[in-house]
Structure formats: structure tokens, C-alpha cells
C-alpha atoms as a PDB file:
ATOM      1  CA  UNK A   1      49.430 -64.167-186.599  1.00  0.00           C
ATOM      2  CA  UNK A   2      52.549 -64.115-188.133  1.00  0.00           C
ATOM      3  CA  UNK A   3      53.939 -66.812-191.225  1.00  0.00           C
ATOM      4  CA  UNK A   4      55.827 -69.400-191.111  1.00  0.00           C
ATOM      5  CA  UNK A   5      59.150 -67.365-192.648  1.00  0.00           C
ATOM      6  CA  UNK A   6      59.382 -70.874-194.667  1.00  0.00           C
ATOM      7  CA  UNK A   7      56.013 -70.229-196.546  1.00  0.00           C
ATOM      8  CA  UNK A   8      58.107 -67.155-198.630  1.00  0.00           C
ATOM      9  CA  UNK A   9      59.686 -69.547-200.294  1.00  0.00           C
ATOM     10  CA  UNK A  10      59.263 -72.787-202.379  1.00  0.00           C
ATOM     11  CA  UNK A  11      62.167 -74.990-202.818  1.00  0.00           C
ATOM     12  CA  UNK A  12      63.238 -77.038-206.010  1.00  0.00           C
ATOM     13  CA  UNK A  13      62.274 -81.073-205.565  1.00  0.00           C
ATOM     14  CA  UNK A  14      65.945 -81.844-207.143  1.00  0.00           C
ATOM     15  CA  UNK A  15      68.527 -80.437-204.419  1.00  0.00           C
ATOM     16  CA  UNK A  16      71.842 -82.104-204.539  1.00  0.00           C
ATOM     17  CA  UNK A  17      73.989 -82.096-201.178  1.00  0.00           C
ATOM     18  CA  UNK A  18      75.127 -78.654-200.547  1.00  0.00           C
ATOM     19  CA  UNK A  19      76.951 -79.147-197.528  1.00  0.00           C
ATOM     20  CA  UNK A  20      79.836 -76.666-197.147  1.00  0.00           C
ATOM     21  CA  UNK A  21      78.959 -74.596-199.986  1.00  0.00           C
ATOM     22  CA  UNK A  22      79.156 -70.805-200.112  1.00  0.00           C
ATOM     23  CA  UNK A  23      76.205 -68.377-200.789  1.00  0.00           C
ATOM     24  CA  UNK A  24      76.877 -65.267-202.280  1.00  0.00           C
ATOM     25  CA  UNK A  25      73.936 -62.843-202.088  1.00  0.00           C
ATOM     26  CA  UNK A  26      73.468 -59.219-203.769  1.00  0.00           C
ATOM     27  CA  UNK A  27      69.919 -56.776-203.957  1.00  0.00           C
ATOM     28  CA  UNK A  28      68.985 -54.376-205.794  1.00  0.00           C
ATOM     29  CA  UNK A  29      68.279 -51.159-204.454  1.00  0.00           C
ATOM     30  CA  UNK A  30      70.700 -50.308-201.872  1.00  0.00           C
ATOM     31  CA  UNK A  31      73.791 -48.457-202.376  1.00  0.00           C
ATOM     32  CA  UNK A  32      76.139 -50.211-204.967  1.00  0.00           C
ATOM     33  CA  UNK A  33      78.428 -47.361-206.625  1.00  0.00           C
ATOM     34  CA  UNK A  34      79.419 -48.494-209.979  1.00  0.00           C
ATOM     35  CA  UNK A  35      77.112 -50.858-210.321  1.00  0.00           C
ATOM     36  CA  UNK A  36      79.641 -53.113-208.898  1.00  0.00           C
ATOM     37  CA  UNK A  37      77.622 -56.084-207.196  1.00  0.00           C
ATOM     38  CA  UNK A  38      75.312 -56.338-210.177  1.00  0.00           C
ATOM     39  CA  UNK A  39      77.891 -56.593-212.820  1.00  0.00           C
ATOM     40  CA  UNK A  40      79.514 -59.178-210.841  1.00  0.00           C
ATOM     41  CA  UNK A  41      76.305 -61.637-210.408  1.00  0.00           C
ATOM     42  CA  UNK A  42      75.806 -60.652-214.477  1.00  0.00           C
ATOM     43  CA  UNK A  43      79.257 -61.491-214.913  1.00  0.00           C
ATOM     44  CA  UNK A  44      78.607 -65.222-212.628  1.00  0.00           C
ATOM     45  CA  UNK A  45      75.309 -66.036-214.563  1.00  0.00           C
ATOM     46  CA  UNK A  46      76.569 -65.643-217.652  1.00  0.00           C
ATOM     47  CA  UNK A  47      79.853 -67.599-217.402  1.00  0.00           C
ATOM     48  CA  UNK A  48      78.399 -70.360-215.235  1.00  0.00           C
ATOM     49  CA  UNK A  49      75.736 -72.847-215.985  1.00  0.00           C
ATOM     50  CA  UNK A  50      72.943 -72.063-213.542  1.00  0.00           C
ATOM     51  CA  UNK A  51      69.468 -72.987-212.082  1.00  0.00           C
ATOM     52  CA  UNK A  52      67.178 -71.144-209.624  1.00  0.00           C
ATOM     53  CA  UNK A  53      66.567 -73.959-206.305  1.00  0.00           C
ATOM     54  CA  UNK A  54      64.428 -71.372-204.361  1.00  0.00           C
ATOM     55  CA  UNK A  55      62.070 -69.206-205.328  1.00  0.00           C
ATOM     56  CA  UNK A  56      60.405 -66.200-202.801  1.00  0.00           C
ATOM     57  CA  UNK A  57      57.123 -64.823-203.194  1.00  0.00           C
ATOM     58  CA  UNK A  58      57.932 -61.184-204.003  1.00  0.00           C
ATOM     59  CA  UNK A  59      54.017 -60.939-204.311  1.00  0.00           C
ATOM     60  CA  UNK A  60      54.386 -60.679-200.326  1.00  0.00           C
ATOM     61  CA  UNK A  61      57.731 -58.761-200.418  1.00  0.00           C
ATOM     62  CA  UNK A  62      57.549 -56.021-202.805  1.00  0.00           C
ATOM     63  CA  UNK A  63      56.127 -52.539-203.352  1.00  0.00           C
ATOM     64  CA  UNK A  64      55.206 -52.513-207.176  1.00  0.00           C
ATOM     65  CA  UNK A  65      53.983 -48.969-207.030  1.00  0.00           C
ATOM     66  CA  UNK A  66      57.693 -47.829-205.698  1.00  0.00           C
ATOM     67  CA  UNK A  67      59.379 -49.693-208.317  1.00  0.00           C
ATOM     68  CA  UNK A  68      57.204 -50.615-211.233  1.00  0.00           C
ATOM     69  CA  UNK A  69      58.406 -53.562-212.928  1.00  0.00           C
ATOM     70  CA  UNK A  70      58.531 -52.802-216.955  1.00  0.00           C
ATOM     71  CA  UNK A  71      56.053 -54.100-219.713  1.00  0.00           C
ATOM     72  CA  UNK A  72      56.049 -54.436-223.156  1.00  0.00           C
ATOM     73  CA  UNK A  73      53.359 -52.958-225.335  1.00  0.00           C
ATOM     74  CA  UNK A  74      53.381 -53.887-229.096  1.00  0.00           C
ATOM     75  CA  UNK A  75      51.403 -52.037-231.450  1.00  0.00           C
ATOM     76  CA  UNK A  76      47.940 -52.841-230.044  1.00  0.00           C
ATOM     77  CA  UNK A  77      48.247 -55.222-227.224  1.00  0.00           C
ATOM     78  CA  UNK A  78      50.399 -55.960-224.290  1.00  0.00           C
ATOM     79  CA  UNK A  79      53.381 -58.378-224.941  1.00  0.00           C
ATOM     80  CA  UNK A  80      55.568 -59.096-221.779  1.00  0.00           C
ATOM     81  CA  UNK A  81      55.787 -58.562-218.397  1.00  0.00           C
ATOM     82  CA  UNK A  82      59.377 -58.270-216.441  1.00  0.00           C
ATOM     83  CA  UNK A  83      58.183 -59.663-213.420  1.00  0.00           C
ATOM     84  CA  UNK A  84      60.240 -59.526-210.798  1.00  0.00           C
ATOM     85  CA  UNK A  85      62.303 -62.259-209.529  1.00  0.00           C
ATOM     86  CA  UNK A  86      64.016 -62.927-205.898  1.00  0.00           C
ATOM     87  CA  UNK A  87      65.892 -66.279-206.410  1.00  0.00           C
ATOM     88  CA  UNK A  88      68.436 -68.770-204.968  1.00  0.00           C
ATOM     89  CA  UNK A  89      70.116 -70.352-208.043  1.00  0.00           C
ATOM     90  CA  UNK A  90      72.972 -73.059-207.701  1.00  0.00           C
ATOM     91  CA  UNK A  91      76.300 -72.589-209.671  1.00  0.00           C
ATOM     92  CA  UNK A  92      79.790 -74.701-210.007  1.00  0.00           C
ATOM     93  CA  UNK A  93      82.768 -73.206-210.034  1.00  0.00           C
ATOM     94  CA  UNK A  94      85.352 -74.324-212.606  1.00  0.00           C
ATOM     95  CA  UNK A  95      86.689 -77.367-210.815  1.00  0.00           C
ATOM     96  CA  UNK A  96      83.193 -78.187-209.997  1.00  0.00           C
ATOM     97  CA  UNK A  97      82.416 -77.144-206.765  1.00  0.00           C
ATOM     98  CA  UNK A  98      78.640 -76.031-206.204  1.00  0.00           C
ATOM     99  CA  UNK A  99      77.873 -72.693-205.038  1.00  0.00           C
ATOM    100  CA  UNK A 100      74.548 -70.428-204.219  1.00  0.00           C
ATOM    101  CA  UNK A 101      74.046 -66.900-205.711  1.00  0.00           C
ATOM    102  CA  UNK A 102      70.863 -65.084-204.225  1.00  0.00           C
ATOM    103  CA  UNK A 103      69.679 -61.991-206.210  1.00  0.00           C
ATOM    104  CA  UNK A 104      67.029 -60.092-206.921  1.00  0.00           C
ATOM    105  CA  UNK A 105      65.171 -56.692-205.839  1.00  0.00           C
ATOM    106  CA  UNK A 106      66.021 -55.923-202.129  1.00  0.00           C
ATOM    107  CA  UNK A 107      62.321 -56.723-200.228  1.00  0.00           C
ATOM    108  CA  UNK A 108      60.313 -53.314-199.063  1.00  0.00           C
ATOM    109  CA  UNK A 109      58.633 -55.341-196.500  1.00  0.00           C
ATOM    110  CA  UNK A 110      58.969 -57.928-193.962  1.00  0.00           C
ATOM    111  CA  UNK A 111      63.184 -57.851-193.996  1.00  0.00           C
ATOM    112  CA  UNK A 112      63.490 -59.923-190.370  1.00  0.00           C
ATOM    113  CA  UNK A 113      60.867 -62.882-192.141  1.00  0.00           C
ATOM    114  CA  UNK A 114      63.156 -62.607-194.896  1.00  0.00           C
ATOM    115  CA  UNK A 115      66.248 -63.160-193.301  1.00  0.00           C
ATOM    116  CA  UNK A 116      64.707 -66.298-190.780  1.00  0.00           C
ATOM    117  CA  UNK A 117      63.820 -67.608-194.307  1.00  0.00           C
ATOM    118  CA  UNK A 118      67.343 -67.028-195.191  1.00  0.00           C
ATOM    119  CA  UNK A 119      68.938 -68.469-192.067  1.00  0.00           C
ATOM    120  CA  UNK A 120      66.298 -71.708-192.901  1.00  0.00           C
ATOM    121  CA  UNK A 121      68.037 -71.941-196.382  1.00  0.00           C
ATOM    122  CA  UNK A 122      71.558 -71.559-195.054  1.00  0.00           C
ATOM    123  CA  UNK A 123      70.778 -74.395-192.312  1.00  0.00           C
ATOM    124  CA  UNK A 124      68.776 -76.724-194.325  1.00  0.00           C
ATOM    125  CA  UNK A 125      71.731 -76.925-196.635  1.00  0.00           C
ATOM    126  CA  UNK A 126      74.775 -76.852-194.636  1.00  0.00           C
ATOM    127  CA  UNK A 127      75.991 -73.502-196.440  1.00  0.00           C
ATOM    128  CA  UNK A 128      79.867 -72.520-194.575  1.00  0.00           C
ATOM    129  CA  UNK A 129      79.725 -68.860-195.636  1.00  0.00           C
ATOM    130  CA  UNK A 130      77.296 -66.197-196.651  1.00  0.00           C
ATOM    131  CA  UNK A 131      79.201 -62.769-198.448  1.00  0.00           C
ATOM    132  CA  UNK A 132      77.380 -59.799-199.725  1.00  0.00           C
ATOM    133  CA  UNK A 133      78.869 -57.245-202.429  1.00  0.00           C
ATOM    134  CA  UNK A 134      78.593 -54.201-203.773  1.00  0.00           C
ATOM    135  CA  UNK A 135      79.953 -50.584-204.247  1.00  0.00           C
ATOM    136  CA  UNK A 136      80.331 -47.608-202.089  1.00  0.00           C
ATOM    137  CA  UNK A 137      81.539 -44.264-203.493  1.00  0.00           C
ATOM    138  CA  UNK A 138      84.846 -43.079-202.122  1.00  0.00           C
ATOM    139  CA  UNK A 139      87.042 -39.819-202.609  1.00  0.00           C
ATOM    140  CA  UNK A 140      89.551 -41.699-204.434  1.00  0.00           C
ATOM    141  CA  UNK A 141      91.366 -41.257-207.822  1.00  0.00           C
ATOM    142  CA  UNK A 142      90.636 -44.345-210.118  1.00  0.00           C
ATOM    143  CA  UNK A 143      94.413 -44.358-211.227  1.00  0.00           C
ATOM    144  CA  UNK A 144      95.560 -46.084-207.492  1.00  0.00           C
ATOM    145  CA  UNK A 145      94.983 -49.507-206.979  1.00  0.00           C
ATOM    146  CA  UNK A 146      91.011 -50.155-205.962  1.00  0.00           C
ATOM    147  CA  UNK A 147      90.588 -50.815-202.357  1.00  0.00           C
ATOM    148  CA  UNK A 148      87.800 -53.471-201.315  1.00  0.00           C
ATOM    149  CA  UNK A 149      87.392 -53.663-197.448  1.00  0.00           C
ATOM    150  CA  UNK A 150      85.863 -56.292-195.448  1.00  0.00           C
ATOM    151  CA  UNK A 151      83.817 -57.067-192.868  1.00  0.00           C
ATOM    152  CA  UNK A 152      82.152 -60.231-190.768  1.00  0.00           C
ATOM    153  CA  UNK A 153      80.678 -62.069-188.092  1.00  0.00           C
ATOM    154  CA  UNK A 154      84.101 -63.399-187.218  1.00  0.00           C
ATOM    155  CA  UNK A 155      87.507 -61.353-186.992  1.00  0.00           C
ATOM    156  CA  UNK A 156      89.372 -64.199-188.433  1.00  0.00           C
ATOM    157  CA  UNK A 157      87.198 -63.791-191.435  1.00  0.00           C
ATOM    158  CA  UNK A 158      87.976 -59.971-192.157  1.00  0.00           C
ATOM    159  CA  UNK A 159      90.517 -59.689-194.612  1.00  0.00           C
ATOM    160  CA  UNK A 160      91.043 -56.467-195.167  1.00  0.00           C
ATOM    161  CA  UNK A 161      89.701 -53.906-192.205  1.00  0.00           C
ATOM    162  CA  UNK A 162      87.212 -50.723-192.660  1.00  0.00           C
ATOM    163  CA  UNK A 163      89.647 -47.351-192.003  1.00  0.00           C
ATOM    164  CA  UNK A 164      86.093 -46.449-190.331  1.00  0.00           C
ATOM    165  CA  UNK A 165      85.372 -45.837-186.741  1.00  0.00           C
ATOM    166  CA  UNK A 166      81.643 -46.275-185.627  1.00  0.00           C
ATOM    167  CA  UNK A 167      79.298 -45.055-188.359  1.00  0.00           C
ATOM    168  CA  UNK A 168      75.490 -45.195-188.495  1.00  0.00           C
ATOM    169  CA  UNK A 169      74.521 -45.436-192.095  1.00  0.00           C
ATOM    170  CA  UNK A 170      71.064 -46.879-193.403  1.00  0.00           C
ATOM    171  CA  UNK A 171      69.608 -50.148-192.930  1.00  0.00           C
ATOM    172  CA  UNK A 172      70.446 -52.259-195.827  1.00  0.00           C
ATOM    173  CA  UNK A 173      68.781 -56.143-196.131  1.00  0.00           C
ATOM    174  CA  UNK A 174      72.286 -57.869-196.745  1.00  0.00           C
ATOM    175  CA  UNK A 175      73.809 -56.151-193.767  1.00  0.00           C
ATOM    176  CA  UNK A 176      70.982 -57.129-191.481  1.00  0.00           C
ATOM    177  CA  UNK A 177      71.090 -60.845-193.359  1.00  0.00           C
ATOM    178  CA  UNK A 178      75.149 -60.695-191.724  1.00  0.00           C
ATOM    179  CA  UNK A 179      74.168 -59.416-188.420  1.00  0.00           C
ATOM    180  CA  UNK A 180      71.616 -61.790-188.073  1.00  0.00           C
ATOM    181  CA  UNK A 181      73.443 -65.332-189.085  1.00  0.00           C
ATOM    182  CA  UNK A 182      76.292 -63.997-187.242  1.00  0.00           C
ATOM    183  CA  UNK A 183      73.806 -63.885-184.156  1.00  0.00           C
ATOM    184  CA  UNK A 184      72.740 -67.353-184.742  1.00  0.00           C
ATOM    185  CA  UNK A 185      76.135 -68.826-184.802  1.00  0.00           C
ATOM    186  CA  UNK A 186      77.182 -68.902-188.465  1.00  0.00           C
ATOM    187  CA  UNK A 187      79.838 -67.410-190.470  1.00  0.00           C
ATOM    188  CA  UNK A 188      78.767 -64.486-192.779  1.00  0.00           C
ATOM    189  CA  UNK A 189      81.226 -60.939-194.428  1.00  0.00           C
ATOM    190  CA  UNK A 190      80.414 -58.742-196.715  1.00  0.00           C
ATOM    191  CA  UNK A 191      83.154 -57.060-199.511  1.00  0.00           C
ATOM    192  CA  UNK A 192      82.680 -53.269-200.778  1.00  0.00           C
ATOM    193  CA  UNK A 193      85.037 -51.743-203.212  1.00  0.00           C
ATOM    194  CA  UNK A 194      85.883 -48.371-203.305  1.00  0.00           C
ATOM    195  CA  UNK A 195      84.520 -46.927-206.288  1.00  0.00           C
ATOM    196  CA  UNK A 196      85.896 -43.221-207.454  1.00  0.00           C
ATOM    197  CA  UNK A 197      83.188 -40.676-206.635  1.00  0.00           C
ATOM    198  CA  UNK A 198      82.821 -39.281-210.341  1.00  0.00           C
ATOM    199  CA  UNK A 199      82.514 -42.946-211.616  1.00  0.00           C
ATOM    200  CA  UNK A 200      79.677 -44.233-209.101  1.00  0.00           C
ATOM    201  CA  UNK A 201      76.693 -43.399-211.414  1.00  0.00           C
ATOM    202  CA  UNK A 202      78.350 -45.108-214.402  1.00  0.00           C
ATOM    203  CA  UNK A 203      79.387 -48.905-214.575  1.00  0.00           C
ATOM    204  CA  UNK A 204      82.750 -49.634-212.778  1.00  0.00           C
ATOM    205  CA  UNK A 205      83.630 -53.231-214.214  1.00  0.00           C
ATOM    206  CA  UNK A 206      87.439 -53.084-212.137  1.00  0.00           C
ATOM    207  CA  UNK A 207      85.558 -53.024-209.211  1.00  0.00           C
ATOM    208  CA  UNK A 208      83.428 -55.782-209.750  1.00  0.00           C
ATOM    209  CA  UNK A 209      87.004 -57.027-210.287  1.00  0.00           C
ATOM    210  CA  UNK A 210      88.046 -56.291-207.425  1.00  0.00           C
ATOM    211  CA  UNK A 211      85.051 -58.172-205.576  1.00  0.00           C
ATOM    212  CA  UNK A 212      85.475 -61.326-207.651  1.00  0.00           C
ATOM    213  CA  UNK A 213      89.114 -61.035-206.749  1.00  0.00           C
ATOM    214  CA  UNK A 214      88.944 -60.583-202.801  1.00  0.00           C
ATOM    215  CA  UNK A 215      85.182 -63.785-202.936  1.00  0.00           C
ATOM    216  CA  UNK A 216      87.812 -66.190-204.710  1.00  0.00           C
ATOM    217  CA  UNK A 217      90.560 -65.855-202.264  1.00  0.00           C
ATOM    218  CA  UNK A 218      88.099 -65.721-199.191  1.00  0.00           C
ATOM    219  CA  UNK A 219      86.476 -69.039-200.650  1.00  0.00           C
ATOM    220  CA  UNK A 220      88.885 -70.645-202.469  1.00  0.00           C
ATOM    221  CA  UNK A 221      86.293 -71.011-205.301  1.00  0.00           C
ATOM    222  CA  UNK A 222      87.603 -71.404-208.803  1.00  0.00           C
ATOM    223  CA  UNK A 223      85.889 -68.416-210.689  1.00  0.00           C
ATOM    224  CA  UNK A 224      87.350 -67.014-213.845  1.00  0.00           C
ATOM    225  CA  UNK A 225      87.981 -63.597-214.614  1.00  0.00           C
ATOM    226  CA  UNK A 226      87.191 -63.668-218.384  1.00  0.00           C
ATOM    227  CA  UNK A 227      84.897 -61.005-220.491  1.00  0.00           C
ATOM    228  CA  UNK A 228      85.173 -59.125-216.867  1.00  0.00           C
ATOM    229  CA  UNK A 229      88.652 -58.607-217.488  1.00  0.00           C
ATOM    230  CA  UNK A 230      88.052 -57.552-220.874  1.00  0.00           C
ATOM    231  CA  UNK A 231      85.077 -55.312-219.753  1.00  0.00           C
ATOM    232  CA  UNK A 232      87.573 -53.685-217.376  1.00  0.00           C
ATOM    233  CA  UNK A 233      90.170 -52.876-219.958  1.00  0.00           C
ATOM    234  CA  UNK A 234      87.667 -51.508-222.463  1.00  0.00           C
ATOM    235  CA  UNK A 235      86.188 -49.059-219.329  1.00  0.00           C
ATOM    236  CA  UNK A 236      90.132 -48.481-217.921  1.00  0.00           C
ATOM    237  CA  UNK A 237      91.316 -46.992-222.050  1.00  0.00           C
ATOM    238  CA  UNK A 238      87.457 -45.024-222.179  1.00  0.00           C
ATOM    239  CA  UNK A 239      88.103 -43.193-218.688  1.00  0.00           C
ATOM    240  CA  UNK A 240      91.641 -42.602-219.595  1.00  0.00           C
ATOM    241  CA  UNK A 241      90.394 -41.122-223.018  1.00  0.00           C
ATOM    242  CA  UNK A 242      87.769 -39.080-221.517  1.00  0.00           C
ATOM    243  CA  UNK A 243      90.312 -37.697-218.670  1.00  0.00           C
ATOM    244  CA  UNK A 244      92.495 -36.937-221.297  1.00  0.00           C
ATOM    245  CA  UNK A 245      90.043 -34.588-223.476  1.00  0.00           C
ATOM    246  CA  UNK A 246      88.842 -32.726-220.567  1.00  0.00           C
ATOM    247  CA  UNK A 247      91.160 -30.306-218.788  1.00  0.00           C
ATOM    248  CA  UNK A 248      88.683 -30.098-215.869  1.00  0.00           C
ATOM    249  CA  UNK A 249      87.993 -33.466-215.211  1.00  0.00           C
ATOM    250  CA  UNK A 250      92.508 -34.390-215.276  1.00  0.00           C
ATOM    251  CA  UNK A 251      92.393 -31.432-212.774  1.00  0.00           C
ATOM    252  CA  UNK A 252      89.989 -32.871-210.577  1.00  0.00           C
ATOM    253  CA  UNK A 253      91.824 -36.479-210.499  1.00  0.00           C
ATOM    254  CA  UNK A 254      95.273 -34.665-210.212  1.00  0.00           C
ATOM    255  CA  UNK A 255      94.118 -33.248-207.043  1.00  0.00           C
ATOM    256  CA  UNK A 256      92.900 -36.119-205.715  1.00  0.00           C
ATOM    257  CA  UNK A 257      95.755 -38.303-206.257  1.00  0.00           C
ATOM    258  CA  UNK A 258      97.824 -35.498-204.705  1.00  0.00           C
ATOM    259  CA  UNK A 259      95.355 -35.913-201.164  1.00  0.00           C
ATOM    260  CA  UNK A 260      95.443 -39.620-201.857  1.00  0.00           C
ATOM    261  CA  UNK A 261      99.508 -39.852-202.042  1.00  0.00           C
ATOM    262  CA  UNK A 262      99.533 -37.443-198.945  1.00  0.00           C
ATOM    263  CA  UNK A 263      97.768 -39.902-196.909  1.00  0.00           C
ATOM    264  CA  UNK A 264      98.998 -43.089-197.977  1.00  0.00           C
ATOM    265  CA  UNK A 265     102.713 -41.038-197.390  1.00  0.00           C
ATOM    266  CA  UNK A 266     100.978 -40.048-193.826  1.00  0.00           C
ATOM    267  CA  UNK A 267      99.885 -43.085-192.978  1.00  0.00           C
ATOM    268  CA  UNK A 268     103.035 -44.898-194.007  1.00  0.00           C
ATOM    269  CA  UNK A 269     105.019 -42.824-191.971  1.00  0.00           C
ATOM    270  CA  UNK A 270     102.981 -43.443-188.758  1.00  0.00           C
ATOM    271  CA  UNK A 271     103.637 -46.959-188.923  1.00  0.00           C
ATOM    272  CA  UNK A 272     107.275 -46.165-190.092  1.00  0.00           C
ATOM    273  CA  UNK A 273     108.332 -44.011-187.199  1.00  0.00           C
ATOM    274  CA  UNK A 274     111.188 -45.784-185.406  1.00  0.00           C
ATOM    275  CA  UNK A 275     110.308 -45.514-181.113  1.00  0.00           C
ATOM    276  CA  UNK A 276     106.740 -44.623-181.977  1.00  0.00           C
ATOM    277  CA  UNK A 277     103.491 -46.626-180.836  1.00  0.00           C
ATOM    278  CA  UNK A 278     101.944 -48.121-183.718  1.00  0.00           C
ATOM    279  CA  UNK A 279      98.147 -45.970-184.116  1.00  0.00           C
ATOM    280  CA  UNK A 280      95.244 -48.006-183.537  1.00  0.00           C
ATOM    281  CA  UNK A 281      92.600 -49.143-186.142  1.00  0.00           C
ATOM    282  CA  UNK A 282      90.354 -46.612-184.324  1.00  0.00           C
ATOM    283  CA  UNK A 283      92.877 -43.966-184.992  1.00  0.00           C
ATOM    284  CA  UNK A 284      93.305 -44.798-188.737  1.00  0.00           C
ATOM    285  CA  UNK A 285      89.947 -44.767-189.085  1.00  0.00           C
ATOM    286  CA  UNK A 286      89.901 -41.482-187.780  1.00  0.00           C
ATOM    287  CA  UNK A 287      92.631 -40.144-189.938  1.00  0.00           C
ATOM    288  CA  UNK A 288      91.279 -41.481-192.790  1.00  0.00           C
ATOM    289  CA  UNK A 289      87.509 -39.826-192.251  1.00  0.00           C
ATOM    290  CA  UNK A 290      89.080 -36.540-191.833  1.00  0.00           C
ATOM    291  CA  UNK A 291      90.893 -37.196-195.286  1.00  0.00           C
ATOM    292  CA  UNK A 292      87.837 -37.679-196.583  1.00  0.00           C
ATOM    293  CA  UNK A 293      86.220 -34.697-195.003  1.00  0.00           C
ATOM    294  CA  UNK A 294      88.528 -32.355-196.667  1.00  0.00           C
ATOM    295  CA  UNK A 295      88.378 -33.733-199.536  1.00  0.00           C
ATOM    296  CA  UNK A 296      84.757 -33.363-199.805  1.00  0.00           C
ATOM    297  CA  UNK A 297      85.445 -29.416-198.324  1.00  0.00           C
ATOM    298  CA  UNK A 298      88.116 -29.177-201.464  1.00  0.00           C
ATOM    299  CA  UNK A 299      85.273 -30.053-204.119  1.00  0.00           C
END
């Protein structure tokens, strides 16, 4: 018989009223390009005082022979253990509002009794909004202004649209943690920044950035930019350095801020053309996929 979702989860005695407050939520081991979503909930634990509410029981969640969690062996005995955690912990923003950050390693197993526990969470405290994050890689120069797209349970909640038509891409345990409260009748998006291709294996602090930038003005929470900003400039003057001693690598972003000018230019002039019908979103999204297919042909 199956468990009570609940029972994958103990909850802190000490709860203050969380009514209205927003969860953010980011796992580890799906797709995040630049490390994006995890250098953003680094960059929120470390600038925010902070204390884990709910615990789950990865014991029942995770497969430590996929991903073996690291120890510490000292000389002639074992010293530490990294165990792995899957947590709720409760933040306040800078003017003091309180705010939920769920991290950890994405579950291997039981994803639906996961996301009922979820739901349990978000309903037992009156949380408004649930928003995942991360990184996807994109055929884009890093020299343009980063795009982060959007996408919800609600259209007034979209901010900025996907160029995408319908795509099938693998299962991921935020996106099915959206689909799901969205089912149920509550309010849940999810931001991705475009991360530059050749950057998506090394850490991309302007795009977690970018995400902080686009969960701030969707929330209205009071986060500060701070050693993120700084992080960003240090990365921004080391790519520009690097791009700069390599002849091959400035000809590879030269030609893709050439396709990338082409089709903003293309696209502006659709929109632009005086006695034309605007394109629809689903013909963007085409446009923009066979950018990105050429692209891909051209390198």
C-alpha cells in the first residue's frame, strides 16, 4: 500500500504564519546551464539568515549508488560524511518578508509522492507562488543582453513568453511540481535564462542575475544583488579576457552575434511592417527554432 506522501517529510515544531509567502524551489540534477539555479540559492543562503522547517527523507528518495554522496577519509579512519540533504528552509527578504527556498538533489524515485508532499507544504502554509530556476543552453553570444523566459500555471503570470512552439523535452521534478499545483488550483512559473552555449559547463553568475532579477519583480520580494553582482563583473572582464587571447573563440562569438543581430533585425521588422498582420507567438517560435537550427548546422 502506498504512504502517506506526508510521512516524507518531518516538519519543524516552530512555524511562524506563512500565509502568502513565496517558495522558490531548485534540484540538482536536471539541466541548469551555467550553473545558474545553484549559484542563485548559494547566492540566497549566504546573504540571508536561514533555517531548514522541513526536512524529506532522501533515505526513501535517492539512489546513492547513481550519485554517491562524498566522504572524508583522514589518515587512518573515516572523518565525515556529506550526506545528502532535501530541505525547505525559511528566509526574509530585506524588508522582512518571509520566504521558502526548497533545494536539494532532485529525487530518483517516487517524483508524484514527492510533489503531493509538496502540494501538502504549499497548502498547509498558505504559500501564493511556487517558481523554479535554472539554466538552459542557448545559441546566443554572451555580449547581448541575457534573455530569461517564463512560464506558468496562469497566463497572467508569464512575463516574458518561450519563442518555442510545442517541444517534448525530459521529465524534470520542478516542471512536474508546476504542472501539478497548477492542476490543483494554485499559482506556480518557472524562470530559465539563456545561457551562451560555450559557457554552460562553466559558472554563469549574470545569469543567476538575470533569475534573481526577473523572481524580484515577479514577487515583489526585496532581495539584494550584492557579491552576485560582483561575481558577475569578475566572470564578465575573465570571458572578455579569454575572448580576447583566442582568435578562434572571438570568431566563434562574432558569428554568432552576426545570426543573433539578423534575427532580432528579422524579427523587428515583422512586427515593424506597416499593413502587415502581426506573426503569432506560434510563428515566432517557429522562426526562432529554425535560427537556432542553423546555427547549430553553422558550428
Amino acid at each position: 500500500m502506498a504512504l502517506d506522501p506526508e510521512e516524507l517529510f518531518e516538519v519543524d515544531s516552530d512555524v511562524p504564519d506563512l500565509t502568502g509567502a513565496v517558495l522558490l524551489h531548485h534540484f540538482d540534477g536536471f539541466m541548469d546551464a551555467g550553473a545558474a539555479g545553484s549559484v542563485l540559492v548559494e547566492h540566497l543562503l549566504e546573504t540571508h539568515e536561514h533555517r531548514v522547517i522541513a526536512r524529506f527523507d532522501v533515505d526513501d528518495l535517492i539512489d546513492y549508488r547513481a550519485r554517491r554522496p562524498p566522504m572524508t577519509f583522514v589518515t587512518d579512519r573515516w572523518e565525515d560524511y556529506a550526506a545528502p540533504e532535501l530541505v525547505v528552509r525559511l528566509l526574509h527578504d530585506a524588508v522582512g518578508t518571509p520566504f521558502l527556498v526548497m533545494h536539494g538533489p532532485e529525487p530518483d524515485r517516487r517524483w508524484e509522492a514527492v510533489v503531493a508532499a509538496v502540494r501538502s507544504l504549499v497548502e498547509r502554509w498558505g504559500v501564493r507562488l511556487a517558481i523554479s530556476f535554472h539554466g538552459i543552453p542557448m545559441g546566443v553570444p554572451h555580449t547581448r543582453k541575457l534573455s530569461v523566459i517564463s512560464h506558468a500555471t496562469r497566463p497572467q503570470l508569464v512575463v516574458e513568453k518561450s519563442p518555442f512552439n510545442r517541444v517534448q523535452v525530459p521529465g524534470n521534478l520542478s516542471a512536474l511540481l508546476e504542472l501539478r499545483l497548477g492542476q490543483a488550483g494554485h499559482d506556480a512559473m518557472g524562470f530559465a535564462a539563456y545561457v551562451p552555449h560555450y559557457l554552460s559547463q562553466s559558472t554563469y553568475p549574470t545569469a543567476a542575475l538575470g533569475l534573481l532579477d526577473s523572481i524580484t519583480k515577479s514577487t515583489g520580494l526585496a532581495l539584494p544583488i550584492g557579491a552576485l553582482h560582483e561575481a558577475t563583473r569578475r566572470t564578465d572582464a575573465e570571458i572578455a579576457r579569454q575572448v580576447a587571447d583566442s582568435d578562434e573563440v572571438a570568431q566563434v562569438v562574432e558569428a554568432l552575434e552576426r545570426q543573433y543581430d539578423a534575427f532580432a533585425e528579422a524579427s523587428e521588422n515583422l512586427l515593424a511592417a506597416a499593413g502587415e498582420p502581426l506573426p503569432s507567438a506560434d510563428e515566432l517560435g517557429d522562426q526562432f527554432e529554425r535560427f537556432l537550427a542553423d546555427q547549430q548546422r553553422d558550428h
